[in-house]
Protein backbone atom coordinates (compact mmCIF):
# COMPACT_ATOMS: atom_id res chain seq x y z
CA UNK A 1 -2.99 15.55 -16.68
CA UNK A 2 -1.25 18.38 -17.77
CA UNK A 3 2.15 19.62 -16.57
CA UNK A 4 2.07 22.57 -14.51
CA UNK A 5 -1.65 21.61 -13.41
CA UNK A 6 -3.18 19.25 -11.05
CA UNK A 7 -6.95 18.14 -10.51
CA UNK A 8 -8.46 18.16 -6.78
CA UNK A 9 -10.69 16.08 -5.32
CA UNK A 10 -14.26 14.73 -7.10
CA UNK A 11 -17.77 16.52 -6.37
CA UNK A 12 -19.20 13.28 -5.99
CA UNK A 13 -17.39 12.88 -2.44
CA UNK A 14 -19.08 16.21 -0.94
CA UNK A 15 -21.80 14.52 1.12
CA UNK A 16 -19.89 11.67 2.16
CA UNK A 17 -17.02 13.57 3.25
CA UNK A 18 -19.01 15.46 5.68
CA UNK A 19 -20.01 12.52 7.65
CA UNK A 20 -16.70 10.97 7.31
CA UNK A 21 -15.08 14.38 8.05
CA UNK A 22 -16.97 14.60 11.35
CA UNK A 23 -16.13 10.98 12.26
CA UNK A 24 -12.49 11.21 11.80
CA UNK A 25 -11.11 14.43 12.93
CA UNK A 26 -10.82 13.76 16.71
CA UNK A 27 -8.91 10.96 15.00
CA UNK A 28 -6.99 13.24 12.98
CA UNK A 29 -6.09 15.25 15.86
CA UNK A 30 -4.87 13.09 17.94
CA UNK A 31 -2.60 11.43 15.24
CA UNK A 32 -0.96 14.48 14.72
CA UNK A 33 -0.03 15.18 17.71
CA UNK A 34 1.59 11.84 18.55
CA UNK A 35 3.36 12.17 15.37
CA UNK A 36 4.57 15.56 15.97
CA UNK A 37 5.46 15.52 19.88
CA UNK A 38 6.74 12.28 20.08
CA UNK A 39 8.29 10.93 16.83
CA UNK A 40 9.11 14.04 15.03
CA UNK A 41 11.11 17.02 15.92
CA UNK A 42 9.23 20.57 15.82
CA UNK A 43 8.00 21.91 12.35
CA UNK A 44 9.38 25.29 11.30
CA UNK A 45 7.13 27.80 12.44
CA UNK A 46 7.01 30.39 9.45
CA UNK A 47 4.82 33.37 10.55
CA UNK A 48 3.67 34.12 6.92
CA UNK A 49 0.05 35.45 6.36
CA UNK A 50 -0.85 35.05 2.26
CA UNK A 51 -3.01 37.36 0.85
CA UNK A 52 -5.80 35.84 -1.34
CA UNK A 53 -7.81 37.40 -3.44
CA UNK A 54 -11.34 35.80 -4.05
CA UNK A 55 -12.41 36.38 -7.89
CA UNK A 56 -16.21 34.98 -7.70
CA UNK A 57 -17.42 34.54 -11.69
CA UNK A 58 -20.70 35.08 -12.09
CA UNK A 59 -23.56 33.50 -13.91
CA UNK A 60 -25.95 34.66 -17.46
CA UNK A 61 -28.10 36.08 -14.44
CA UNK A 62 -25.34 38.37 -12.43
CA UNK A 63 -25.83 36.03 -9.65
CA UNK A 64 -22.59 34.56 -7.92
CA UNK A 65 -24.18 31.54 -6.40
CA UNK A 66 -21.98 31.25 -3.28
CA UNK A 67 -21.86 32.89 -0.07
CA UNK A 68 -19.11 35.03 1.33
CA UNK A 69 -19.36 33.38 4.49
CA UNK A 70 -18.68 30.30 2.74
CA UNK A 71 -15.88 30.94 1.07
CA UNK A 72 -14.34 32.23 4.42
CA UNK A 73 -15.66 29.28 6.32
CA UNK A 74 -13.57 27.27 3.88
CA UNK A 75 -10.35 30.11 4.33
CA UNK A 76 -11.23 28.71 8.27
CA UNK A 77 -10.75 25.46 7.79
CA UNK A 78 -7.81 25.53 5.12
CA UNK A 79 -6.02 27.60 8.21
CA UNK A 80 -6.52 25.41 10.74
CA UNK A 81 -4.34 22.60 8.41
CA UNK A 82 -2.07 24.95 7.46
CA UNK A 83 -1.50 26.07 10.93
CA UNK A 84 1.14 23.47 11.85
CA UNK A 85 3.78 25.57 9.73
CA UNK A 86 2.30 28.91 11.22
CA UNK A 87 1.02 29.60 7.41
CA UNK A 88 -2.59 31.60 7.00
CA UNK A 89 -4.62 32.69 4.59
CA UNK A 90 -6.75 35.73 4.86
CA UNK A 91 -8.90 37.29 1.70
CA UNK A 92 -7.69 41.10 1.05
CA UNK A 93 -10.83 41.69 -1.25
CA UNK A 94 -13.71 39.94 -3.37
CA UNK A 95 -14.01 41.00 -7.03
CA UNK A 96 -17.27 39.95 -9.34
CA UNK A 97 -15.60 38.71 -12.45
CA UNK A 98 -18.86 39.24 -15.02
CA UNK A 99 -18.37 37.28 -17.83
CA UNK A 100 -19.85 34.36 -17.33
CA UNK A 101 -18.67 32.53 -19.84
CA UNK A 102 -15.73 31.62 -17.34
CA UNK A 103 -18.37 30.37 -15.12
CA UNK A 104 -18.30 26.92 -16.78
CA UNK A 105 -14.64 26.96 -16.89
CA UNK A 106 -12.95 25.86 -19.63
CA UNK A 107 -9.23 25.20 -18.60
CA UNK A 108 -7.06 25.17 -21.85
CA UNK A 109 -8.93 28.00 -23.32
CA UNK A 110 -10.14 30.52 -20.44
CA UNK A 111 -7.71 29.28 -17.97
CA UNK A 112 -5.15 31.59 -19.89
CA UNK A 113 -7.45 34.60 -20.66
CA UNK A 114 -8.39 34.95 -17.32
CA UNK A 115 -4.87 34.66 -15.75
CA UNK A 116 -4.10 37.53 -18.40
CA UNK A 117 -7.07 39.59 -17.68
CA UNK A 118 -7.56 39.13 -14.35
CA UNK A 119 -4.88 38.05 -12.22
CA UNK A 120 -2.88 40.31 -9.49
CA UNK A 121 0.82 39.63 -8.66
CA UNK A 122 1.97 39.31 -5.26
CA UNK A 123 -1.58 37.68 -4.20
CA UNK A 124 -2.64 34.19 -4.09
CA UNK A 125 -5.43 34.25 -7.01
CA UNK A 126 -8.69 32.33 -6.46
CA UNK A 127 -11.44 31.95 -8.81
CA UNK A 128 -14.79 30.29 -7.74
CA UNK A 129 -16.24 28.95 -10.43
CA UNK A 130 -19.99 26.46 -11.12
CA UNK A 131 -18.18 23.99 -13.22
CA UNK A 132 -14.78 22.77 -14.72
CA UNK A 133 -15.98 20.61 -17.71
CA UNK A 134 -13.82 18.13 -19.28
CA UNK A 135 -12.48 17.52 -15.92
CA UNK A 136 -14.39 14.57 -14.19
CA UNK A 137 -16.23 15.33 -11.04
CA UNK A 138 -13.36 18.45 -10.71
CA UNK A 139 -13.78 20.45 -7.49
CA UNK A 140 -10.70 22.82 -8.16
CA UNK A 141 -7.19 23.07 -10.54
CA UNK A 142 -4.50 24.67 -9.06
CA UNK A 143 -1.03 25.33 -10.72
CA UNK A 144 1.12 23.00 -9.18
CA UNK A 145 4.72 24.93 -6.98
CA UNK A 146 2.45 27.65 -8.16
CA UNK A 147 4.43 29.73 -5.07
CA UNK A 148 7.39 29.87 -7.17
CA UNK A 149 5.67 31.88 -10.07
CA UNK A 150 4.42 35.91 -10.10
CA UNK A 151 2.07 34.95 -12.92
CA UNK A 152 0.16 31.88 -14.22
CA UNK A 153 -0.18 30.62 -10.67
CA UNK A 154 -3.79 30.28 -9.91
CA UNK A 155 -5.94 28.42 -7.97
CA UNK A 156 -10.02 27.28 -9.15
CA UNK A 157 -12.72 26.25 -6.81
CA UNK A 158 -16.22 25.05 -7.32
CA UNK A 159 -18.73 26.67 -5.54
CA UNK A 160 -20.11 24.73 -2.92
CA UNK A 161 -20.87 24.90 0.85
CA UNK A 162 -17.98 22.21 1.75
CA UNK A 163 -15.19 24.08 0.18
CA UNK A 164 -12.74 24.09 2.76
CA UNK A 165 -10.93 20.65 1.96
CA UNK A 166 -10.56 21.20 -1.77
CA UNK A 167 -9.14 24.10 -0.63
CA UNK A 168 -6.49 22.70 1.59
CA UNK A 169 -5.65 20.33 -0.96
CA UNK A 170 -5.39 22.67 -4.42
CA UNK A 171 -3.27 24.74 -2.09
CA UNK A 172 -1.15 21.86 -1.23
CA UNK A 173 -0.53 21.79 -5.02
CA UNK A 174 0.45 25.34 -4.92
CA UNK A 175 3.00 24.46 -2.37
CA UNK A 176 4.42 21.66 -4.16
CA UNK A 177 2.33 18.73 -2.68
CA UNK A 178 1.69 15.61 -5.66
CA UNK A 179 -1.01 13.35 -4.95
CA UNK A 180 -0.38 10.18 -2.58
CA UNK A 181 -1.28 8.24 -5.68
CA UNK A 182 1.05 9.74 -8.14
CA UNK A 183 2.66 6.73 -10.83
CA UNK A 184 4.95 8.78 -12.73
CA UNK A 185 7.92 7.54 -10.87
CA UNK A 186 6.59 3.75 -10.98
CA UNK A 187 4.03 2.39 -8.48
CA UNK A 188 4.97 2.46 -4.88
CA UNK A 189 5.90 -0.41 -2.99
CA UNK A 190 3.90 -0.74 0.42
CA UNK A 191 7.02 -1.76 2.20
CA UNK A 192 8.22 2.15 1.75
CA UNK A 193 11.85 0.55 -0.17
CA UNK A 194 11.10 2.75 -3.75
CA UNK A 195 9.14 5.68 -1.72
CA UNK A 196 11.92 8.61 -2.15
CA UNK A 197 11.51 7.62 -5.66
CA UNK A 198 7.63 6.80 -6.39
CA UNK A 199 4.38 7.70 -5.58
CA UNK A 200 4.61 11.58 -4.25
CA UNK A 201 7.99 10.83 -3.14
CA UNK A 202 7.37 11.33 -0.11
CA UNK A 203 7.97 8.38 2.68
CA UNK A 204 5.63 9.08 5.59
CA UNK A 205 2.49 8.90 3.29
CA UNK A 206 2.15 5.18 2.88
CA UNK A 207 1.38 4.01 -1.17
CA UNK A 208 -2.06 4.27 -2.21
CA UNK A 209 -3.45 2.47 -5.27
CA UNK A 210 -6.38 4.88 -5.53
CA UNK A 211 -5.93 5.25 -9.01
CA UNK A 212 -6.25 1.24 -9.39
CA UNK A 213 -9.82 1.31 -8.02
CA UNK A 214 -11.62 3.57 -10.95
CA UNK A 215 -12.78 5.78 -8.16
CA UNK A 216 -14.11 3.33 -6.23
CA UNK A 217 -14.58 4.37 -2.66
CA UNK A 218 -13.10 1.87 -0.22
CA UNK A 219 -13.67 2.81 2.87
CA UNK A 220 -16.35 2.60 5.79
CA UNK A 221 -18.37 4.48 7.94
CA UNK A 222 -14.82 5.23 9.98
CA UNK A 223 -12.46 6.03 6.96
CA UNK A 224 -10.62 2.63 7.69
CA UNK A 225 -9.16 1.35 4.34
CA UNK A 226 -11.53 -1.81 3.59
CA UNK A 227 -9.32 -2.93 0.34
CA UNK A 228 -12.32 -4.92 -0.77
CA UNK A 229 -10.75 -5.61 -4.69
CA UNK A 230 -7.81 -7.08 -2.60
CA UNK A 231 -5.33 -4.93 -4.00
CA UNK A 232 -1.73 -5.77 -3.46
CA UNK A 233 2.11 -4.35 -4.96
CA UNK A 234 4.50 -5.36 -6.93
CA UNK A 235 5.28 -7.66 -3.92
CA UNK A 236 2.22 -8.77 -3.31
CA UNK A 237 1.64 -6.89 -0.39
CA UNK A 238 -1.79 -5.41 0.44
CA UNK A 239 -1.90 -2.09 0.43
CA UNK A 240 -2.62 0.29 3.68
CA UNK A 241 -2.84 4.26 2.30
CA UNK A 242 -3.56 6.95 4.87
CA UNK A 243 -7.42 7.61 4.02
CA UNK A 244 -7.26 10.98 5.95
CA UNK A 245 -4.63 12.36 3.88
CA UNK A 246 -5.58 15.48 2.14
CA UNK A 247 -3.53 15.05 -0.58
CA UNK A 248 -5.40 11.73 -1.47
CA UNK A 249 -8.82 11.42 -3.50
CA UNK A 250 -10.57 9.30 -0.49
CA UNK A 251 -13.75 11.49 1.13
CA UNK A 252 -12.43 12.14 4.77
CA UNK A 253 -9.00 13.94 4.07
CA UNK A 254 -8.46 15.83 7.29
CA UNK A 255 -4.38 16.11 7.77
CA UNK A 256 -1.21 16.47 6.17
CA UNK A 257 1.56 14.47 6.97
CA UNK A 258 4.81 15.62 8.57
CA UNK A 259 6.78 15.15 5.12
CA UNK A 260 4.20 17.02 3.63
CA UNK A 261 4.62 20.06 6.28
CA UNK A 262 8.30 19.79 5.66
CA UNK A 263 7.88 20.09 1.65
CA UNK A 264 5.49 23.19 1.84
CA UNK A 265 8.26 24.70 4.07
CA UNK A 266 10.95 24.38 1.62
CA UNK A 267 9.36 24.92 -1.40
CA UNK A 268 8.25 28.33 0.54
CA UNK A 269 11.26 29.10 1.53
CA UNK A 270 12.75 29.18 -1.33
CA UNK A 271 11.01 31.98 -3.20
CA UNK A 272 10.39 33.98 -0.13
CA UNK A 273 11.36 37.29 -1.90
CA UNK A 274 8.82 36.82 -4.43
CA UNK A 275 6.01 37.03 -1.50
């Protein structure tokens, strides 16, 4: 994994997450709620409406292979998560990027060309891309705090017609969000005692071994967490992750947590001049 970039969630959880998507949301919902009206004091509300711009690369056949309406339905649904903090999205303008040599997109090599060639400051840059090889079962890079930069701070989706929660969570990147299964800080305990420390560093999103299960999915038909390797911490605890979060890898991320509200709205606020 490389430093100022983060990977997304896999293509192979597209299908599944639908169904699990529409299973768990009223779920989600709810949850929410509870947390925020009766645990939690009021998020900021921050009023800010980002400006994306949609770069669409097409293929050898000058075909872009994903509808508009798509790609907005997606800008839909990574509002209505981001609508907590009163943050929106709305695309100023759609530009046909021809090459399509960036169509299969290479990150160490065209990732930098195209920033240099293509990319607009004071906009939130998105390129839709078919493929990102080398990256397994990639559905979209983004450069992680990429909020606090006016260049090299860009955001890649695959084209799909589900592209609304690997939106949400390559944008959570942008805004400073780890994964809930990050290990650079040591593996977090399930008890929460190392979780300022560990894991995202966060301590509402509970540890998650995801990265323990070589992708296995391990959850059922209602997102619950079946743990069927019988994974447990340090303290031999079994572990419990939130399956619904969307900074996680499982296929029915829905919500962020109130940490992860509270992180956006910092990092945000503190290169507010800069957008």
């Amino acid at each position: 994994m490389m430093r100022n970039t983060v990977f997304s969630l896999h293509l192979k959880m597209k299908k599944l997450n639908i169904k699990l998507f529409c299973l768990s949301i009223l779920f989600c919902s709810i949850s929410l709620k509870v947390t925020l009206g009766q645990t939690q004091k009021p998020l900021p509300c921050l009023q800010k409406k980002f400006n994306v711009i949609a770069h669409i690369v097409l293929d050898d056949k000058g075909e872009r292979n994903v509808e508009l309406s798509d790609i907005q339905a997606g800008i839909d649904e990574m509002n209505s998560y981001f609508s907590e903090i009163c943050i929106s999205f709305k695309i100023c303008e759609y530009r046909n990027i021809e090459n399509y040599q960036y169509d299969d997109m290479v990150f160490r090599t065209d990732g930098p060309e195209m920033n240099v060639i293509y990319h607009e400051e004071f906009r939130i840059n998105m390129y839709f891309v078919t493929s990102l090889p080398g990256i397994s079962g990639g559905a979209g890079l983004a450069t992680l705090c990429g909020i606090a930069k006016q260049t090299n701070n860009n955001i890649w989706i695959v084209k799909s017609d589900n592209m609304g929660g690997t939106m949400a969570h390559e944008m959570g990147h942008f805004f400073g969000l780890q994964h809930t299964f990050l290990t650079i800080g040591g593996d977090e305990l399930v008890d929460g005692s190392n979780c300022a420390v560990s894991g995202d560093s966060l301590c509402d999103t509970p540890a998650d071994p995801y990265e323990r299960t070589n992708g296995s999915f391990l959850v059922n038909k209602l997102c619950e967490f079946t743990n069927l390797l019988k994974l447990k911490d340090a303290n031999g605890e079994f572990y419990d992750p939130d399956t619904r979060n969307i900074m996680s890898y499982y296929p029915c991320p829905c919500r962020f947590s109130y940490q992860q509200y509270e992180k956006m709205v910092e990092t945000y606020r503190r290169y507010t001049k800069m957008w």
